[in-house]
Protein backbone atom coordinates (compact mmCIF):
# COMPACT_ATOMS: atom_id res chain seq x y z
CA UNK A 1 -40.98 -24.76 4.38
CA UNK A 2 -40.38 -22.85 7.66
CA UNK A 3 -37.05 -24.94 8.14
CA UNK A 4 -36.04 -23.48 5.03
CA UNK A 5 -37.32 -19.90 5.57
CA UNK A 6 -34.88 -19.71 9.02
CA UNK A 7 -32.24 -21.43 7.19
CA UNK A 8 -32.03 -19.00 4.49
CA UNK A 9 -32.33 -16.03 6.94
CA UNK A 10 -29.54 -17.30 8.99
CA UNK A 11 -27.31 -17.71 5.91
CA UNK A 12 -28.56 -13.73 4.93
CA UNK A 13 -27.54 -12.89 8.47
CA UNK A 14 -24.17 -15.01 8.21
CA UNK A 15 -23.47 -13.11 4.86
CA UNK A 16 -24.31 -9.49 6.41
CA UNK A 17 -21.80 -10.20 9.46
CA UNK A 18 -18.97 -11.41 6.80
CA UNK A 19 -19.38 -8.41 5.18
CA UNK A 20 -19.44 -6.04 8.43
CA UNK A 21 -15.69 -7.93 9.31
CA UNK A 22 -14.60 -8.06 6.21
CA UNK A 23 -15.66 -4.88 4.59
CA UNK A 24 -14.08 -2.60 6.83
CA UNK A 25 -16.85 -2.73 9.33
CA UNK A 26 -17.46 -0.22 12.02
CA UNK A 27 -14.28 1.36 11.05
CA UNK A 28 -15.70 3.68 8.37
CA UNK A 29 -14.07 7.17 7.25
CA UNK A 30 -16.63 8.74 8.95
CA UNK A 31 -15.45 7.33 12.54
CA UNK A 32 -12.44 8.21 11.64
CA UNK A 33 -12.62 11.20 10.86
CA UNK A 34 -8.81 12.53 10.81
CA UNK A 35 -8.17 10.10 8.03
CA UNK A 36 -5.21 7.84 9.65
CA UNK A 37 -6.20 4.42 10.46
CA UNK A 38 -3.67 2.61 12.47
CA UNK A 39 -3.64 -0.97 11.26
CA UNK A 40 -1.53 -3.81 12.19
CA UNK A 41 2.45 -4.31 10.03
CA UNK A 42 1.05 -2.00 7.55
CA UNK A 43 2.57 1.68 6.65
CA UNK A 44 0.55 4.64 8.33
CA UNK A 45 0.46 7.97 7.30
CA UNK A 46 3.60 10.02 6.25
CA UNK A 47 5.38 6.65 5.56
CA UNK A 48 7.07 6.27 2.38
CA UNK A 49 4.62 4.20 -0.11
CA UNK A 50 6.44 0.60 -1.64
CA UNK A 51 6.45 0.13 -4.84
CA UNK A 52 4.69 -2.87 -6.45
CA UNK A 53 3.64 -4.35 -10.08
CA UNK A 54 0.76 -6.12 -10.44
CA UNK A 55 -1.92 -6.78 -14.01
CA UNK A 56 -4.47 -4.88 -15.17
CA UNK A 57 -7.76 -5.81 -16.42
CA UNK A 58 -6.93 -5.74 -19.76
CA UNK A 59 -3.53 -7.92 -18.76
CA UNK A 60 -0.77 -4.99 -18.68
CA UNK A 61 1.76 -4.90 -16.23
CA UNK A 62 1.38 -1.53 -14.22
CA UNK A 63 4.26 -0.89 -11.75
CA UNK A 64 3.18 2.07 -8.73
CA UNK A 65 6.96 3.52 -9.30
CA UNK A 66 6.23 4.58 -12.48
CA UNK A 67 3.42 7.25 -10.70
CA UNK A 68 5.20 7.88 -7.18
CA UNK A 69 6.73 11.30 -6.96
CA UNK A 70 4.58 12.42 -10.01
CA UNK A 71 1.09 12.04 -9.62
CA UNK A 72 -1.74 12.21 -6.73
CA UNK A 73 -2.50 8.33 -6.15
CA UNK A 74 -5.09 6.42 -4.34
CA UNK A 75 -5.37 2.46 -3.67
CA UNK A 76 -9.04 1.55 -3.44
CA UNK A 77 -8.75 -2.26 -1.96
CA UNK A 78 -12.05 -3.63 -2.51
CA UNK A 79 -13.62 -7.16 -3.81
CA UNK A 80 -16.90 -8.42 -5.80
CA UNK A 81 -19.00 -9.53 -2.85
CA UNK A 82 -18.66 -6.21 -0.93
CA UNK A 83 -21.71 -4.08 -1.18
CA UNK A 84 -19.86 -1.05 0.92
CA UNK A 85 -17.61 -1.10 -2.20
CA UNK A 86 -19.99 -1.17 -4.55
CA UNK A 87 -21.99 2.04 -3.04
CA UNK A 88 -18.48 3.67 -2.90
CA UNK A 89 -17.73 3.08 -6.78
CA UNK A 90 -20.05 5.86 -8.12
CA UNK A 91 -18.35 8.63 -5.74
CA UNK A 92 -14.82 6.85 -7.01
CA UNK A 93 -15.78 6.85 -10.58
CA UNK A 94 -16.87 11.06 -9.91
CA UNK A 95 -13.63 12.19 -7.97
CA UNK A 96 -11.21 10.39 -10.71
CA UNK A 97 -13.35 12.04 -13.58
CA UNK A 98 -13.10 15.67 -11.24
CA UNK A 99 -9.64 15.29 -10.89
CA UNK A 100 -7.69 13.04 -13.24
CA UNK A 101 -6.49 16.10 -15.55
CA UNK A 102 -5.05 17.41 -12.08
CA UNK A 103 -2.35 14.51 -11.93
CA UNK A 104 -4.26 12.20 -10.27
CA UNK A 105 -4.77 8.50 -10.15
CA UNK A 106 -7.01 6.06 -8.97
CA UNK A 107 -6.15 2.39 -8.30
CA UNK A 108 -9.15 0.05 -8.30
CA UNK A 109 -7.32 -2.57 -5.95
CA UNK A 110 -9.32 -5.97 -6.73
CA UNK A 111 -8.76 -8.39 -3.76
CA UNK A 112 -10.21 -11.55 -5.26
CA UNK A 113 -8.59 -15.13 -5.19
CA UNK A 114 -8.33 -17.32 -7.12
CA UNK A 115 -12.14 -18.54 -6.77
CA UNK A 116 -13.58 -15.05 -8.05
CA UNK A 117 -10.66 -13.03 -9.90
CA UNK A 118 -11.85 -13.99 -13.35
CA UNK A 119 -15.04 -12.34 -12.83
CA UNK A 120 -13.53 -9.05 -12.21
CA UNK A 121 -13.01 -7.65 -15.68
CA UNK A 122 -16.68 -8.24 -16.01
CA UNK A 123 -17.40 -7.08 -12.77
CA UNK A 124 -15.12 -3.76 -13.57
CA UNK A 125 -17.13 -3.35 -16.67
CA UNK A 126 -20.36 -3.67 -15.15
CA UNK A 127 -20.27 -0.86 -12.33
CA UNK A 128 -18.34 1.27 -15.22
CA UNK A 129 -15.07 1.74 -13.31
CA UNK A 130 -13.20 4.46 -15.45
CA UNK A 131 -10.18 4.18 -13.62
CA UNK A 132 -7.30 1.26 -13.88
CA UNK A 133 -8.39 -1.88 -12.05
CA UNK A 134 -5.36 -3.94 -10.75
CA UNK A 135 -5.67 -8.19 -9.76
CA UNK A 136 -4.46 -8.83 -6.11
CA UNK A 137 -5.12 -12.50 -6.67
CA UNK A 138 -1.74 -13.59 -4.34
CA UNK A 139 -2.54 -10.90 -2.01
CA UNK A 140 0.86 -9.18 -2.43
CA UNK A 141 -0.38 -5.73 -2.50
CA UNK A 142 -3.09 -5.87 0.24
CA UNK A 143 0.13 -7.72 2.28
CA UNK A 144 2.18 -4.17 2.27
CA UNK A 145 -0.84 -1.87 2.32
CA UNK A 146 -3.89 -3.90 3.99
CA UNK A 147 -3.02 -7.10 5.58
CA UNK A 148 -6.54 -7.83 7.38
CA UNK A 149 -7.52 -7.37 3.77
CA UNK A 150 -10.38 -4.55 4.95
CA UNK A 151 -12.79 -3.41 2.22
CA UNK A 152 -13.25 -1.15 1.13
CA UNK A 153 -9.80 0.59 2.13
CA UNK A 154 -8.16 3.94 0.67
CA UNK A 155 -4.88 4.79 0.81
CA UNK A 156 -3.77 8.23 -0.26
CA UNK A 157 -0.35 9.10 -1.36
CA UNK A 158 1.07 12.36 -2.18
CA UNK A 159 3.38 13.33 -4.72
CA UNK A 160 6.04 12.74 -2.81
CA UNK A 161 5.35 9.26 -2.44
CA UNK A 162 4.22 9.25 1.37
CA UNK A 163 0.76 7.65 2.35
CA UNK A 164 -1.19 11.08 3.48
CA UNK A 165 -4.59 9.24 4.27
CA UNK A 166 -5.45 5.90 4.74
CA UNK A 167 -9.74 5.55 5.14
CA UNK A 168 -10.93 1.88 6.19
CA UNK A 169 -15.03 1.23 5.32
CA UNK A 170 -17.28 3.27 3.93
CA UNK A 171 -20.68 4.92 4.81
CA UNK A 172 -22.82 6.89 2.74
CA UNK A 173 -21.55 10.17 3.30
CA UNK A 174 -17.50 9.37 3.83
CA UNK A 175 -17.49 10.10 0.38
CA UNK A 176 -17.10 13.73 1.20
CA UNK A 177 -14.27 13.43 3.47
CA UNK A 178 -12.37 11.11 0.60
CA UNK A 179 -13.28 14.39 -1.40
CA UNK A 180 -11.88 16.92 0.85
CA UNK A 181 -8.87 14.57 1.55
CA UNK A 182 -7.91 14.30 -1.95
CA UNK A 183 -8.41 17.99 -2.75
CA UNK A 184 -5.99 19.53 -0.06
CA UNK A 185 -3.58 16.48 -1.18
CA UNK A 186 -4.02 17.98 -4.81
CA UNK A 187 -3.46 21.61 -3.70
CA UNK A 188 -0.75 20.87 -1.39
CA UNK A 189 3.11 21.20 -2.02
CA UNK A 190 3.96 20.21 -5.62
CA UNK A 191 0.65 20.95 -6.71
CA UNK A 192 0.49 21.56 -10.55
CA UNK A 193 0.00 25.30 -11.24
């Protein structure tokens, strides 16, 4: 019995420090608080954003192009086991309902393989995600904007089409920040009037 006790505490423990590497970790938005994230062969702040195409939730083909230059979008990379996501999802869910008649768009980025990608839709439904989930299944959108694969990870883009803010992690209370961010993005050149 106590064998099994330490066992399953080690494997809670094991779990928690998976999640701390692969969820973004100490790198939350509120250590940094500028906003710009340096990350390794991935575009930084005032780079042009690449276009991509990936399916939706509901199996549509969405291509980025079709928003760049037009619309306010952000890539929220993120995947089913994270709990740092999770917490993040009701602020997400209030800034794209705040601001979506503004010209702005949220990407629900869903990192999941192979292994876990069918739960998604589900998963999507469950924590009542009101903005367009996208399948990363081969990784080729998290290879261009988030190779370590960090999660949660935001990536703002103007309407221009360059990457304004990138945020890696999140801690209750970055939240505001993403807010602010996405707010002087919204009011800045090109803003609707």
């Amino acid at each position: 019995m106590i064998k099994r006790a330490t066992s399953l505490r080690a494997a809670g423990v094991a779990a928690v420090l998976v999640c701390f590497a692969g969820c973004g970790g100490e790198q939350g938005a509120g250590a940094q608080n500028p906003g710009d994230v340096q990350r390794d062969g991935a575009p930084g702040k005032g780079a042009t954003a690449s276009d991509f195409s990936a399916r939706d939730t509901q199996g549509k083909t969405v291509r980025l192009s079709s928003y760049l230059g037009k619309q306010v979008i952000l890539l929220n990379f993120w995947q089913t086991w994270c709990e740092p996501c999770v917490a993040e999802f009701p602020h997400m869910r209030k800034m794209y309902e705040a601001n979506k008649d503004k010209g702005f768009v949220i990407f629900g980025i869903a990192m999941d393989g192979p292994e876990t990608v069918a739960n998604v839709p589900a998963f999507a439904q469950r924590n009542q995600l009101n903005f367009p989930v996208l399948l990363d299944e081969d990784s080729h959108i998290a290879a261009v904007y988030n190779p370590k694969k960090s999660a949660p990870l935001s990536v703002l883009i103007d309407r221009s089409g360059k990457i304004a803010v990138i945020r890696e992690g999140y801690n209750p209370g970055d939240e505001e920040y993403l807010a602010a961010d996405v707010a002087k993005v919204l009011d800045g050149p090109g803003a609707a009037q």
